[in-house]
C-alpha atoms as a PDB file:
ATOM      1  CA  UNK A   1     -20.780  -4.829   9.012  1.00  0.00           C
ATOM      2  CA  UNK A   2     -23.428  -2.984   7.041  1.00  0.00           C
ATOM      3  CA  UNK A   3     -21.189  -2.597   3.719  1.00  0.00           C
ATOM      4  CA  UNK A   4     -23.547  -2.695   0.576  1.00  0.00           C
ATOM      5  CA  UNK A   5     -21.892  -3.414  -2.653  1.00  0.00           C
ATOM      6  CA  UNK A   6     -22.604  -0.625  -5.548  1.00  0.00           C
ATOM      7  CA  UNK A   7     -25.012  -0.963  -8.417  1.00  0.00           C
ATOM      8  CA  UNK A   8     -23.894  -1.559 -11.888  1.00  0.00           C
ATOM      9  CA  UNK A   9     -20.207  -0.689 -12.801  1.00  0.00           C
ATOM     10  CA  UNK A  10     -18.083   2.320 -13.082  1.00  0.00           C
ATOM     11  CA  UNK A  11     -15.571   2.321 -15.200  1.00  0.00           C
ATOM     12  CA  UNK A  12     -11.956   4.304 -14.445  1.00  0.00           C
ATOM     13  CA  UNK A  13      -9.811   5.827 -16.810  1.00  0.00           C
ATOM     14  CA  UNK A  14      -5.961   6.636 -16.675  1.00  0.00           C
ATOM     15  CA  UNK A  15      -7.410  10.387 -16.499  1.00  0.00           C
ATOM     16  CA  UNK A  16      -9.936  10.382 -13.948  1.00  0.00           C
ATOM     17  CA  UNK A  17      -6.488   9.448 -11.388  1.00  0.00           C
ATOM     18  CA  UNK A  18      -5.725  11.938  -9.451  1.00  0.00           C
ATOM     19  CA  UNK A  19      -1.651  11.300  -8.099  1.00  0.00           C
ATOM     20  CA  UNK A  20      -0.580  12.398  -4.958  1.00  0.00           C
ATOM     21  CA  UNK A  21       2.446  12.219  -2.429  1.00  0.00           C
ATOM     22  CA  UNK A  22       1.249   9.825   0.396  1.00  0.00           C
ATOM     23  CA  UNK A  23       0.764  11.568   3.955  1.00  0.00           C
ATOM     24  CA  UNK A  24       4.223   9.998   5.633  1.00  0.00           C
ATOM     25  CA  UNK A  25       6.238   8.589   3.316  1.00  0.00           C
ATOM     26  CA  UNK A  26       5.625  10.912   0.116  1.00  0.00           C
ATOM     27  CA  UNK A  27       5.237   8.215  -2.082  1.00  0.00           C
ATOM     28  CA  UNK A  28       3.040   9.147  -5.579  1.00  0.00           C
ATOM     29  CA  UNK A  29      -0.241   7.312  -5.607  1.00  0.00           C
ATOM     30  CA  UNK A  30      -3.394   7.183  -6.933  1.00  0.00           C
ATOM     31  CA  UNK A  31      -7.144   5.631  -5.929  1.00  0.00           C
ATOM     32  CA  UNK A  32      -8.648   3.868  -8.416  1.00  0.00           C
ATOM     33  CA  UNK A  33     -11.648   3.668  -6.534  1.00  0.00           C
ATOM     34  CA  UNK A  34     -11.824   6.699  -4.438  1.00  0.00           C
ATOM     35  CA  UNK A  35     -15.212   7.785  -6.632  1.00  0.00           C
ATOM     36  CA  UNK A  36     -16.792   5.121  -7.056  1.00  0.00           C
ATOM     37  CA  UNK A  37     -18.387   4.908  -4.115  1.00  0.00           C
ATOM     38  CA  UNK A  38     -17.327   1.286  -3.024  1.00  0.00           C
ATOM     39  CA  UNK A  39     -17.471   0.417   0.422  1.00  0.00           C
ATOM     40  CA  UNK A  40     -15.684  -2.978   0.159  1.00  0.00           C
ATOM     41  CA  UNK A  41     -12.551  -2.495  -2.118  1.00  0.00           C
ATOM     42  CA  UNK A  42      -9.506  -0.419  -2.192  1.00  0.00           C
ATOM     43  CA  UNK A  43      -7.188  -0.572  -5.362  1.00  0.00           C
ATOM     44  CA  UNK A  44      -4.231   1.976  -5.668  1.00  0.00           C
ATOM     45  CA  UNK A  45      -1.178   2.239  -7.437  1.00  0.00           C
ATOM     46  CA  UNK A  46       2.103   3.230  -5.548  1.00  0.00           C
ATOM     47  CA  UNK A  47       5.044   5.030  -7.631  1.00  0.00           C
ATOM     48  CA  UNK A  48       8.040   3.990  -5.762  1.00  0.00           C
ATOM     49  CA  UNK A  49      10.890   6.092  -6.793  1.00  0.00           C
ATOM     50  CA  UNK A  50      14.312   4.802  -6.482  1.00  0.00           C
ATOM     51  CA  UNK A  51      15.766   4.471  -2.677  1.00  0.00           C
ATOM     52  CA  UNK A  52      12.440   5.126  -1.216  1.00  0.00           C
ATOM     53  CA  UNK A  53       9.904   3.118   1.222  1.00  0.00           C
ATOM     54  CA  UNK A  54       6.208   3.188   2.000  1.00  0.00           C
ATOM     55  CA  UNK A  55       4.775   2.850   5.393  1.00  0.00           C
ATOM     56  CA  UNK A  56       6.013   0.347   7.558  1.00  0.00           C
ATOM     57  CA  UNK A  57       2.448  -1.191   8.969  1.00  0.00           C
ATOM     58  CA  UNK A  58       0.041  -3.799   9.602  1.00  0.00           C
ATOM     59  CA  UNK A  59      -3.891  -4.470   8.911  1.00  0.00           C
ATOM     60  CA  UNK A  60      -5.895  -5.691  11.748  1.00  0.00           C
ATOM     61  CA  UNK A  61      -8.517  -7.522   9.559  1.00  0.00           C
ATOM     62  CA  UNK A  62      -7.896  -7.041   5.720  1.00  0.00           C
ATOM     63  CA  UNK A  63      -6.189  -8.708   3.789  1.00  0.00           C
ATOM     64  CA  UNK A  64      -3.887  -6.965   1.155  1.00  0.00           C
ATOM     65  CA  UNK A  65      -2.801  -8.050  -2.861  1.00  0.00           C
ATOM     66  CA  UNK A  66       0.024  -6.411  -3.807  1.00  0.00           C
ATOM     67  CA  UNK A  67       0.870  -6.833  -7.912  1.00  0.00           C
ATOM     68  CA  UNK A  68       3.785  -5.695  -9.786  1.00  0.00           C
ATOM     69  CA  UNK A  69       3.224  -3.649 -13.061  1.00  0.00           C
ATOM     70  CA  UNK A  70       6.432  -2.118 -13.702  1.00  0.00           C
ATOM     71  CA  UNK A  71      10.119  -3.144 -12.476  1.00  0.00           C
ATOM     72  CA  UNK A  72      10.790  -6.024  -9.594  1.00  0.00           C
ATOM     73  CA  UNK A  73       8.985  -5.206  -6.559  1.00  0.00           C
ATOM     74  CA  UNK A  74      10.621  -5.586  -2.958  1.00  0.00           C
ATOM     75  CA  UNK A  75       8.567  -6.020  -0.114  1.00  0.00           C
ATOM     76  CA  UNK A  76       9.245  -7.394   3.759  1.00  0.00           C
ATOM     77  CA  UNK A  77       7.095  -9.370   5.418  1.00  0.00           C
ATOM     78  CA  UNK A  78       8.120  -9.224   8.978  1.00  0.00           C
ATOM     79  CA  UNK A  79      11.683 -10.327   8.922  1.00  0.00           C
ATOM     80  CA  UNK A  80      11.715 -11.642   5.903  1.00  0.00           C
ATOM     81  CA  UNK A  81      12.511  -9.861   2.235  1.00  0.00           C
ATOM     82  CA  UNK A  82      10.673 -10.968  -0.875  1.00  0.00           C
ATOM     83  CA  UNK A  83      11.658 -10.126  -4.542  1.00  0.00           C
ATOM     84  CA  UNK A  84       8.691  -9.863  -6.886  1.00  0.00           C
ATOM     85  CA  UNK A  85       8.823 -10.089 -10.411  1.00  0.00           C
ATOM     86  CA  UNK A  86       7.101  -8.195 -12.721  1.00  0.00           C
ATOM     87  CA  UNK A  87       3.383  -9.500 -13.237  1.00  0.00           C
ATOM     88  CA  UNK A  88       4.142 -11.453  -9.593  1.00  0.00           C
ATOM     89  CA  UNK A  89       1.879 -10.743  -6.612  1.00  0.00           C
ATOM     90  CA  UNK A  90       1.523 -11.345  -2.725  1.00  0.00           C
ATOM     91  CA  UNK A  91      -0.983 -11.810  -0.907  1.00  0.00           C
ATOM     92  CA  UNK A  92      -0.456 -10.631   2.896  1.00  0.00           C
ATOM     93  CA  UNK A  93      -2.960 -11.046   5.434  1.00  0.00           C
ATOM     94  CA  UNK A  94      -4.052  -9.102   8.647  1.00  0.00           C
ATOM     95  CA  UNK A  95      -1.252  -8.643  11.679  1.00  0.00           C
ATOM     96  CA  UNK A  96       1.587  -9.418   9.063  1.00  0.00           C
ATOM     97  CA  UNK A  97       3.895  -6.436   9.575  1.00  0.00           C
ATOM     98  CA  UNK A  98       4.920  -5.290   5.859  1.00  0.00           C
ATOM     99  CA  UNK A  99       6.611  -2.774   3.820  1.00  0.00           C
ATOM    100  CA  UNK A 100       6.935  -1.504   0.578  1.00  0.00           C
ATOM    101  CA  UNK A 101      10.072  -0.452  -0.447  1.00  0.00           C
ATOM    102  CA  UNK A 102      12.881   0.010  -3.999  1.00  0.00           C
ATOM    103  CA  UNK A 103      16.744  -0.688  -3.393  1.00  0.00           C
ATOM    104  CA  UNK A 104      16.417  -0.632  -7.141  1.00  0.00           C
ATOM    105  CA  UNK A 105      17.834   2.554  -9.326  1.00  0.00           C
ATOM    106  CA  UNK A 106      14.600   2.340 -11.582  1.00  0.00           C
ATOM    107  CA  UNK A 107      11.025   3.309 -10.394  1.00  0.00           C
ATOM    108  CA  UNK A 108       8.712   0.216  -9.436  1.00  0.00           C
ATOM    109  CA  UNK A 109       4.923   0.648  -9.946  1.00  0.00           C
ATOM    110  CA  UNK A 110       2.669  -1.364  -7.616  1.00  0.00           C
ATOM    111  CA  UNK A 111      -1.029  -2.038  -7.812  1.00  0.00           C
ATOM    112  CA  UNK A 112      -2.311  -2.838  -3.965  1.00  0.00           C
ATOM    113  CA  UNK A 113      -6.130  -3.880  -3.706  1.00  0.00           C
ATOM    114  CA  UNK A 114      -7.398  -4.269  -0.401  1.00  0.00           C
ATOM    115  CA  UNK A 115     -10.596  -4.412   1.823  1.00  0.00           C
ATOM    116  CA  UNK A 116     -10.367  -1.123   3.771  1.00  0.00           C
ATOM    117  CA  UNK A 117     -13.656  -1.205   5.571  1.00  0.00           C
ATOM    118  CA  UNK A 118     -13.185  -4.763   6.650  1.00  0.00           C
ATOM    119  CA  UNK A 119     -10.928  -3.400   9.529  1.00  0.00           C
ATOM    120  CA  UNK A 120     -12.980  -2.205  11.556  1.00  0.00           C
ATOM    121  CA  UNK A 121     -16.802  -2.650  12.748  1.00  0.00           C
ATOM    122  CA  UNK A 122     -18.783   0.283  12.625  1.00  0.00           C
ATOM    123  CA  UNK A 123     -18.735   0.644  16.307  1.00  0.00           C
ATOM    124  CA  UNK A 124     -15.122   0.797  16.973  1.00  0.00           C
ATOM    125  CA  UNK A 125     -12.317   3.504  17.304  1.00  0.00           C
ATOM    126  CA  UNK A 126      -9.421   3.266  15.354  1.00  0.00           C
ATOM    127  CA  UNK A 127      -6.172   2.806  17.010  1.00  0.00           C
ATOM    128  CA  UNK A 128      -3.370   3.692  15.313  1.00  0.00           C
ATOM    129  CA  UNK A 129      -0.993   1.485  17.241  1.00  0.00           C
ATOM    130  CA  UNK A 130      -2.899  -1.789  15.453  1.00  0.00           C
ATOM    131  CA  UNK A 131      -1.582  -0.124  12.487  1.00  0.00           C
ATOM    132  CA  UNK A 132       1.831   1.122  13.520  1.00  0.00           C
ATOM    133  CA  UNK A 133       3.159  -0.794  16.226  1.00  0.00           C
ATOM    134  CA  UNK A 134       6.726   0.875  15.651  1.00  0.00           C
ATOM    135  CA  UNK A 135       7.873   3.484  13.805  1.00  0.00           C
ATOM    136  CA  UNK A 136       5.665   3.726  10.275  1.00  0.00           C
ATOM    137  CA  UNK A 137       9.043   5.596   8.877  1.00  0.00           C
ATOM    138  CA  UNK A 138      11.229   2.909   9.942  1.00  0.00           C
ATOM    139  CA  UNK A 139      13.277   2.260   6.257  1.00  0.00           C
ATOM    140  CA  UNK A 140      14.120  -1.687   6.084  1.00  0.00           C
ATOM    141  CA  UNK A 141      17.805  -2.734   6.428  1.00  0.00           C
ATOM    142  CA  UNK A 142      18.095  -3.080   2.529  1.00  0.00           C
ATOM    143  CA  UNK A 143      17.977   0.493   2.356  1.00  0.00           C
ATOM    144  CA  UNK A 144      20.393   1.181   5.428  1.00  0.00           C
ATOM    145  CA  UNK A 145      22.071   4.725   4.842  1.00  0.00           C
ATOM    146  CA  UNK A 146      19.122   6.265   2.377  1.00  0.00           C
ATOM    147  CA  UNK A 147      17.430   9.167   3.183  1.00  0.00           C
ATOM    148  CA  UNK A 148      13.968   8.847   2.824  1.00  0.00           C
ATOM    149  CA  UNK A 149      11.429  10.570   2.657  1.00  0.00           C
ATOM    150  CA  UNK A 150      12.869  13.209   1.091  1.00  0.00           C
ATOM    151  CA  UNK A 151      13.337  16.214   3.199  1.00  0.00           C
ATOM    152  CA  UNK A 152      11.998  19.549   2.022  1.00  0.00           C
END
């Protein structure tokens, strides 16, 4: 891979985020590093209301941190459930099926850093089904009976 590290620093401020609902699951987020040019890092924080999920999916090379900032994170790991604490972090790595989620009735705030352009060499096609083998909606059976995402 032909990934070339930037020069010097940049530095990221609470206002240069830019929050968003995520394509499937509608979850706020924002990329830290989304202008900073980096080719080998991926850092974003995840909002995760009450009752809600993020994408049920796998990496097929990176390796993913996931860090609790705010609340007690939940998070399966193929078929089993782990209970973060705040300040507590997982490490996950590639063709671990995992997911996101907040049975909770406060918000949890995530920070996941990753190595997005790891997964794939420059001369392949992405296939979606290395990412989402099964349904990327798919709630976990903690949150059996919630309605999410929310439907417009």
């Amino acid at each position: 891979m032909n990934h070339v590290p930037i020069t010097g620093y940049h530095l990221i401020t609470p206002a240069d985020l830019k929050w968003r609902p995520s394509n499937l699951m509608a979850i706020p987020n924002a990329d830290f590093l989304e202008r900073t040019g980096s080719q080998l890092l991926g850092a974003r924080l995840w909002r995760m209301p009450p009752q809600s999920a993020n994408t049920l999916h796998r990496h097929a090379r990176a390796e993913e941190f996931y860090f609790v900032l705010e609340g007690t994170g939940r998070i399966r790991i193929g078929e089993k459930t782990l209970t973060v604490p705040r300040y507590g972090g997982v490490l996950v790595g590639p063709a671990q099926l995992r997911q996101i989620f907040n049975d909770t009735d406060t918000e949890t705030l995530w920070l996941i850093v990753g190595a997005p352009e790891a997964e794939l060499e420059p001369h392949e096609v992405g296939d979606m089904s290395l990412y989402y083998p099964t349904d990327p909606k798919k709630l976990p059976p903690e949150l059996a009976g919630a309605t999410w995402p929310p439907q417009s």
